[in-house]
Protein backbone atom coordinates (compact mmCIF):
# COMPACT_ATOMS: atom_id res chain seq x y z
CA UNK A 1 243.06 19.03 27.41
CA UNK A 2 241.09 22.21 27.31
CA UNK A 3 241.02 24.67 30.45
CA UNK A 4 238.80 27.62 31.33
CA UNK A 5 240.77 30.29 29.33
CA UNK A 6 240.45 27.36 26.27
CA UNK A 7 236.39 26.87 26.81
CA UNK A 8 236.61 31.53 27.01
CA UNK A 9 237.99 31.63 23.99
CA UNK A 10 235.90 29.40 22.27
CA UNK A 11 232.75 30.96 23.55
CA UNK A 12 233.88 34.74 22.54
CA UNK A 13 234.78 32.97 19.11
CA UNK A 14 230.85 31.84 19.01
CA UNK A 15 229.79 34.94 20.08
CA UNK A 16 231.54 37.11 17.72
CA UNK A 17 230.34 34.11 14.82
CA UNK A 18 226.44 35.16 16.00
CA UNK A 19 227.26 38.62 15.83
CA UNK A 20 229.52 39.85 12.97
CA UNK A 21 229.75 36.36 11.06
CA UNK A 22 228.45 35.84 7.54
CA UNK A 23 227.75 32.80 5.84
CA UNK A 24 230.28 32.49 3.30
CA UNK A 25 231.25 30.03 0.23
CA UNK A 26 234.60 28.62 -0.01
CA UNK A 27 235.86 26.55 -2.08
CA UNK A 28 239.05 24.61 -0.46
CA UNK A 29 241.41 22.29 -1.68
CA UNK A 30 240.55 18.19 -1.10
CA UNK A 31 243.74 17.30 -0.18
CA UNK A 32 243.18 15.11 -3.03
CA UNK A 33 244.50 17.55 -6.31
CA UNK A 34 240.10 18.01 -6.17
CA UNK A 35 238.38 21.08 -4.63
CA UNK A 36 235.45 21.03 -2.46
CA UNK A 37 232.76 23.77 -2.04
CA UNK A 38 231.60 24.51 2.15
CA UNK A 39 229.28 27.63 3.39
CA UNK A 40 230.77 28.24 6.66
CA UNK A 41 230.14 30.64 9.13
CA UNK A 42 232.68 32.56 9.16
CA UNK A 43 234.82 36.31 10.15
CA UNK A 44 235.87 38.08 7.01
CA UNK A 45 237.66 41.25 7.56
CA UNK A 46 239.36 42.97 4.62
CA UNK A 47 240.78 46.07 7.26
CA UNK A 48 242.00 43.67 9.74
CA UNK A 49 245.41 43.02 7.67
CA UNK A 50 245.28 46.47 6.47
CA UNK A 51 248.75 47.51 8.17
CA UNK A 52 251.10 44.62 9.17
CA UNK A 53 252.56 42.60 6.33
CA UNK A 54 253.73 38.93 6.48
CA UNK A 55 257.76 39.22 5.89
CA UNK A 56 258.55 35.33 4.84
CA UNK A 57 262.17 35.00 2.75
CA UNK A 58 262.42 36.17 -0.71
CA UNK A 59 259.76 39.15 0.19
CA UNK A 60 257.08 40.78 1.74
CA UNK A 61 253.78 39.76 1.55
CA UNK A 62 250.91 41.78 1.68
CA UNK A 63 247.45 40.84 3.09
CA UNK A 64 244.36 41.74 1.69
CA UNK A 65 241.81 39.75 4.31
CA UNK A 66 241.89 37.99 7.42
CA UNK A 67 239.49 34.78 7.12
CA UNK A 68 238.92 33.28 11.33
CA UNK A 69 236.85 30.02 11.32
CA UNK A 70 236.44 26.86 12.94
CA UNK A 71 238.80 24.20 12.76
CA UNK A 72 236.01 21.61 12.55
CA UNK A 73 234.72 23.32 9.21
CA UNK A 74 237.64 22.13 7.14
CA UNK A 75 239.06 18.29 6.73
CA UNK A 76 242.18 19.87 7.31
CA UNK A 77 244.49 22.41 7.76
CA UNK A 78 245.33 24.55 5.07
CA UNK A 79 248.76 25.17 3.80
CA UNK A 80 250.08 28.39 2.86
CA UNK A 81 250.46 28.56 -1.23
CA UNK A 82 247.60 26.96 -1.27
CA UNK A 83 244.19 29.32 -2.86
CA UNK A 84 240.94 29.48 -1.65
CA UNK A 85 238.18 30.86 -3.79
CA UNK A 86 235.95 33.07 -1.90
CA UNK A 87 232.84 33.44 -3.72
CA UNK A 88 233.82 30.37 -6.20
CA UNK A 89 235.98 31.83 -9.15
CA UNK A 90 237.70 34.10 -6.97
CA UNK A 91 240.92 33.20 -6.10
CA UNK A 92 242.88 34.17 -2.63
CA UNK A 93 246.01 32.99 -2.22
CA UNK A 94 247.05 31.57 1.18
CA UNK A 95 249.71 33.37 3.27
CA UNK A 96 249.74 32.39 6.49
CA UNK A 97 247.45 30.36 8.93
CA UNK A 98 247.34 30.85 12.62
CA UNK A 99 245.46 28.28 14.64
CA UNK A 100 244.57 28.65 18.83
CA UNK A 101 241.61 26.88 21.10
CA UNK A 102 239.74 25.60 17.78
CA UNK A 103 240.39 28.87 15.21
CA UNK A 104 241.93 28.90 12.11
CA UNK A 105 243.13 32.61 11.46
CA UNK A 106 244.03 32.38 7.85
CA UNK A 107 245.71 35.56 5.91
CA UNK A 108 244.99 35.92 2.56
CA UNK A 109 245.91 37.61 -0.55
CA UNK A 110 244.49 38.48 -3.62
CA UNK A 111 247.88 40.20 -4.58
CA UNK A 112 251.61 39.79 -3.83
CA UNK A 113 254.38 42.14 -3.42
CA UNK A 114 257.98 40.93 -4.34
C-alpha cells in the first residue's frame, strides 16, 4: 500500500520525466521469443554509470547507461541478459534492474569486461 514518501517519489520521478526526459524507442523483448517496439518517456543517462561497475560472479561488468522508467511502460520486468535495442538495431545488453515506488532503474551495456 503506498505511503507519503511512496506518492514523493513518484511525483519527483514525474517531475524529473517533464524536465530532463526524452521520448525514446525501445524495442523490448515479448516475453514470447518476439520483440515489441514502445516510445516511452524516459531518463537516459550515459554519465550516470560512468564510475561504479556491477561486480556479478565470473567478472565485472561495466555500464555504459542508466535507463529509469515507469514500471507501467513495460508488460514486464526485464531480466538481466536480456538486450534492449535503443534506437531499434542497437543493441544494449541488460545488466542489472533496480525497481522502487513504480521505477525501473535498468543498467545497461553496450560492452562487457571479463
Amino acid at each position: 500500500m503506498p505511503n507519503a514518501f511512496d506518492a514523493l517519489m513518484a511525483d519527483s520521478f514525474e517531475a524529473l520525466l517533464f524536465d530532463a526526459g526524452e521520448l525514446r524507442e525501445l524495442v523490448v523483448s515479448d516475453g514470447a521469443g518476439g520483440k515489441k517496439t514502445i516510445r516511452p518517456v524516459v531518463l537516459w543517462s550515459r554519465d550516470a554509470l560512468s564510475r561504479p561497475t556491477i561486480t556479478k560472479v565470473g567478472g565485472v561488468y561495466l555500464g555504459d547507461a542508466l535507463l529509469s522508467l515507469w514500471e507501467t511502460e513495460l508488460d514486464r520486468r526485464p531480466l538481466e541478459g536480456e538486450f534492449i535495442e535503443s534506437p531499434a538495431g542497437v543493441q544494449w545488453e541488460i545488466l542489472n534492474v533496480m525497481s522502487s515506488n513504480g521505477v525501473h532503474y535498468i543498467a545497461l551495456s553496450a560492452t562487457r569486461a571479463a
